[in-house]
Protein backbone atom coordinates (compact mmCIF):
# COMPACT_ATOMS: atom_id res chain seq x y z
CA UNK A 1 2.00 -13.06 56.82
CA UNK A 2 3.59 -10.79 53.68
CA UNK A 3 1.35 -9.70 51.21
CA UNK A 4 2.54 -9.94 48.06
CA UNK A 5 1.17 -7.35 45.62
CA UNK A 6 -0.97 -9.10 42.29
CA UNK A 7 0.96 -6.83 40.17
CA UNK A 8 4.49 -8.06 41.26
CA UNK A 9 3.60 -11.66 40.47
CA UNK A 10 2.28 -10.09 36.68
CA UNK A 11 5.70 -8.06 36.59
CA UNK A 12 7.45 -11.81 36.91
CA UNK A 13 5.25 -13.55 34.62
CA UNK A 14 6.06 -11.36 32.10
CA UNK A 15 9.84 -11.79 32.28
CA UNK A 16 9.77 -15.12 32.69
CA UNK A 17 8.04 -15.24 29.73
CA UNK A 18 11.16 -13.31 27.67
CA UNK A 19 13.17 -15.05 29.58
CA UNK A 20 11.90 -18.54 28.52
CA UNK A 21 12.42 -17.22 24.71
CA UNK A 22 15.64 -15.68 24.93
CA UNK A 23 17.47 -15.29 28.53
CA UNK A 24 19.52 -12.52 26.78
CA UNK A 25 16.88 -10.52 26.11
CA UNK A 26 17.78 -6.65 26.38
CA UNK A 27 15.18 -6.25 28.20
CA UNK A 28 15.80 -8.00 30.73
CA UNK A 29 19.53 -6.78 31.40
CA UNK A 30 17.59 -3.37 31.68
CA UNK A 31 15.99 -4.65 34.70
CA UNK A 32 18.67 -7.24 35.81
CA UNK A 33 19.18 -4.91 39.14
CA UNK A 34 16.07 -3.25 39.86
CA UNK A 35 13.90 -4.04 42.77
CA UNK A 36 10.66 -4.43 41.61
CA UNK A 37 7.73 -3.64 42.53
CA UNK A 38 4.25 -4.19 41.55
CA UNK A 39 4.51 -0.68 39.19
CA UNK A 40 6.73 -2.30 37.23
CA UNK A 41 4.26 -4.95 35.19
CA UNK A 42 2.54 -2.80 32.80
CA UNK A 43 6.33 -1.04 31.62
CA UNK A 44 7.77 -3.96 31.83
CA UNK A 45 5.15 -5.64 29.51
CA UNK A 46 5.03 -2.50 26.86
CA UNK A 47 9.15 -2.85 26.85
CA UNK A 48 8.66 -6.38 26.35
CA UNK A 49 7.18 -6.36 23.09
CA UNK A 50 9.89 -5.34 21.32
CA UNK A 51 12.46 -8.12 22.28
CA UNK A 52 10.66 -10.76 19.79
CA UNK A 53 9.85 -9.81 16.32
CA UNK A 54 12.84 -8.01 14.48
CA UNK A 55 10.88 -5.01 13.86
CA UNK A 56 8.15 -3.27 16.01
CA UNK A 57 6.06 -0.33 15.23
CA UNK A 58 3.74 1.40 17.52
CA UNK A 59 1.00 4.18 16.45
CA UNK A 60 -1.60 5.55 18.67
CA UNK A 61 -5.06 6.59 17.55
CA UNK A 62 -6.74 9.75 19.47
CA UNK A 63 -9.52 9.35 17.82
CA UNK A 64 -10.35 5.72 18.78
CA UNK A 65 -8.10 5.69 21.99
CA UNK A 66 -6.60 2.57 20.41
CA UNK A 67 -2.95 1.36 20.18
CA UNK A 68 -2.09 -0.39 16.93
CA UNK A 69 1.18 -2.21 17.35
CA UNK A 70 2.49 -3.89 14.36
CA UNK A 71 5.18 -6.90 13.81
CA UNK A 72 7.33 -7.26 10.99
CA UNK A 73 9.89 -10.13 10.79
CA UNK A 74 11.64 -12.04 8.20
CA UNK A 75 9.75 -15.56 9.85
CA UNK A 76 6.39 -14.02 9.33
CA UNK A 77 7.51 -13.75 5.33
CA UNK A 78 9.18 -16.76 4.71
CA UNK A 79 5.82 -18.60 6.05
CA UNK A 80 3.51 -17.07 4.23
CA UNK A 81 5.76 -17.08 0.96
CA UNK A 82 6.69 -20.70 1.51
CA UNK A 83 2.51 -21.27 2.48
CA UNK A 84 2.21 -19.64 -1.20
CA UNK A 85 4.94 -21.46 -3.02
CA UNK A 86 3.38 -25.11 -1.41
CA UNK A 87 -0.30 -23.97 -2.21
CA UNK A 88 1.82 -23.35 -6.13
CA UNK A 89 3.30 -26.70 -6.48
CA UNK A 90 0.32 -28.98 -4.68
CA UNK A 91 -2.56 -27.16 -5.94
CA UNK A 92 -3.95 -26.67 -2.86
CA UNK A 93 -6.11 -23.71 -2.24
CA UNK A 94 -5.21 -21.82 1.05
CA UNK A 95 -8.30 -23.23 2.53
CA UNK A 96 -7.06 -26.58 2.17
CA UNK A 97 -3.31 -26.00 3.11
CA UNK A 98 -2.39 -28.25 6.29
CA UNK A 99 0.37 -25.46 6.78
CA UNK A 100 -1.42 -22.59 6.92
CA UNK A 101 -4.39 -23.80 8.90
CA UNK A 102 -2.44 -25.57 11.84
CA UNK A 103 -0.64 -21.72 12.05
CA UNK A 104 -3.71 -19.58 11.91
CA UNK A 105 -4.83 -22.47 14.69
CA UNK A 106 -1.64 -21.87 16.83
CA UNK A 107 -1.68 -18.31 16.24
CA UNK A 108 -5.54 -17.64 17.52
CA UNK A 109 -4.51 -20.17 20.80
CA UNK A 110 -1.18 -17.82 21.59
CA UNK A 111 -2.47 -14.56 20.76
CA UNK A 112 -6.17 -15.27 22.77
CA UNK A 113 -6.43 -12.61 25.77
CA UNK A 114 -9.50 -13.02 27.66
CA UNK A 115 -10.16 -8.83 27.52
CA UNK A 116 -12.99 -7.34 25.75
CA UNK A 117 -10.59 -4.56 24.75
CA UNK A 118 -8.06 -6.04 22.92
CA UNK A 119 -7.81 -7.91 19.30
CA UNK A 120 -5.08 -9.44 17.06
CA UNK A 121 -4.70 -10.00 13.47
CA UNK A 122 -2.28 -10.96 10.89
CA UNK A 123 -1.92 -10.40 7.39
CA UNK A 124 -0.02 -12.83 5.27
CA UNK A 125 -0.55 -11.25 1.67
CA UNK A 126 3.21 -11.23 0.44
CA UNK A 127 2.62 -8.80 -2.52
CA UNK A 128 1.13 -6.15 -0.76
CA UNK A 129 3.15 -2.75 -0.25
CA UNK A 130 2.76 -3.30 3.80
CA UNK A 131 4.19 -7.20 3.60
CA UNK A 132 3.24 -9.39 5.93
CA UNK A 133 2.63 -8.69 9.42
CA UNK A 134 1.00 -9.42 13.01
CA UNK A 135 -1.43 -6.56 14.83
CA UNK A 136 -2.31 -6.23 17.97
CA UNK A 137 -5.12 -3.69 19.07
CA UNK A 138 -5.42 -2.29 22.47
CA UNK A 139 -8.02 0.17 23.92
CA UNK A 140 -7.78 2.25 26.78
CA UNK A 141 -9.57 0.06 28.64
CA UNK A 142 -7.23 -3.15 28.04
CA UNK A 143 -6.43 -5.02 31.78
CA UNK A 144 -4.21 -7.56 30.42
CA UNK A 145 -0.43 -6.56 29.53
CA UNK A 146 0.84 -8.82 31.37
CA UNK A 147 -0.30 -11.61 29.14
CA UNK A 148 0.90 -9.78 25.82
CA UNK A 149 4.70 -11.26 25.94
CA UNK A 150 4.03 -14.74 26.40
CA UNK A 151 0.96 -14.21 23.76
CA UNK A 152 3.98 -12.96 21.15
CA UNK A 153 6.39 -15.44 22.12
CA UNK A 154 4.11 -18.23 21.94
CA UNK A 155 3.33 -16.40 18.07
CA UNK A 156 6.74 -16.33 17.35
CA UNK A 157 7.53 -20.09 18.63
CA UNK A 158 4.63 -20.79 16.18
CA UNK A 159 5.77 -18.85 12.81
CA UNK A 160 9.55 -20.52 13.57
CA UNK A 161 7.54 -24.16 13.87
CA UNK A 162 5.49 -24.09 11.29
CA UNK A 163 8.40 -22.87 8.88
CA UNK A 164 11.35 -25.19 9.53
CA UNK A 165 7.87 -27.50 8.97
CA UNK A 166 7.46 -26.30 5.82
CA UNK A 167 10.75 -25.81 4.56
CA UNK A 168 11.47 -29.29 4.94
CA UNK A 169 8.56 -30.18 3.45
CA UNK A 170 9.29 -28.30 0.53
CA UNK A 171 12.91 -29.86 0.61
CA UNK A 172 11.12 -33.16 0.10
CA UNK A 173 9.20 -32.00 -2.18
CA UNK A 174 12.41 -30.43 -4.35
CA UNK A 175 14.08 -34.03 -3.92
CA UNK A 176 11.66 -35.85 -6.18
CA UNK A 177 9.18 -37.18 -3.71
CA UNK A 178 6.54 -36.12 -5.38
CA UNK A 179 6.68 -36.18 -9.00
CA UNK A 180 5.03 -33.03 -11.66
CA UNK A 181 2.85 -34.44 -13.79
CA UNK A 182 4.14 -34.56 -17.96
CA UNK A 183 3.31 -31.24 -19.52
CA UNK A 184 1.59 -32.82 -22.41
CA UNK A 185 -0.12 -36.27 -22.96
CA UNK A 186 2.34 -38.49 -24.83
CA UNK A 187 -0.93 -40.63 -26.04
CA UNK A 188 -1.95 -37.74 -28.19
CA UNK A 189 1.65 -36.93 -29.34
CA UNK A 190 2.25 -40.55 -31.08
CA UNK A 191 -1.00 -39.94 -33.09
């Protein structure tokens, strides 16, 4: 009987988890010929996290031993902006916003990593200098990169739902579906 190394099987979860998002991923034409091996997960995974979210930014804190990766993409705006512009015109409060709370619902299920180490947040204030964006916190200690590219394509999947949701409920909304109420009371204006 062959052994197959634990690591190898992480190494192909990971890929097929770009691969299910986007089979012409970059990175996986980078490893479209090599032979892997179970050394290949945890590169693999930290290459991986670039290939979703159109920008990616990585800093590294000595201090903490703690990776901060952050996401910026135009999806992450346009939800939060369109969550804002709904909230606007409905006069919902965010708390109440079916939008917004079936997203921060989808994003705690796809960005969950059973690891002590690890945390993710997201920030959907569109007026502030840094814009919106999605963190994810690793410490040194942090077991479970191979679960970090489904976790962001699963996130992604979720922002690009939830939007095309929104925009075409705001679409509907545009087309006279639901009606503004008259600025003024016309009772008082015939007195």
């Amino acid at each position: 009987m062959v052994e197959i190394n634990e690591y190898l099987w992480e190494c192909l979860y990971e890929m097929k988890a770009v691969y299910d998002h986007d089979p012409e991923a970059p990175v996986l034409q980078t490893y479209h010929d090599t032979a892997l091996d179970g050394d290949d997960a945890f590169e693999f995974g930290m290459n991986a996290m670039h290939q979703f979210f159109a920008d990616t930014r990585c800093y590294y804190d000595d201090d903490k031993d703690l990776e901060v990766t952050v996401f910026y993409d135009p999806i992450i705006t346009d939800f939060w902006r369109l969550c804002e512009e709904y909230e606007a015109i409905t006069g919902l409060s965010r708390e109440k916003d079916p939008f917004r709370k079936e997203l921060i619902c989808n994003l705690e299920s796809a960005l969950y990593i059973p690891d002590y180490s690890y945390d993710a947040r997201w920030y959907c204030d569109t007026k502030r200098r840094g814009g919106c964006r999605l963190v994810l916190l690793v410490y040194c200690d942090f077991c479970g990169s191979c679960y970090i590219p489904a976790a962001l394509a699963d996130a992604y999947d979720a922002f690009a739902y939830h939007t095309e949701r929104l925009k075409k409920e705001m679409k509907r909304i545009g087309e006279g579906k639901l009606k503004a109420l008259p600025s003024s009371d016309p009772l008082l204006e015939a007195a």
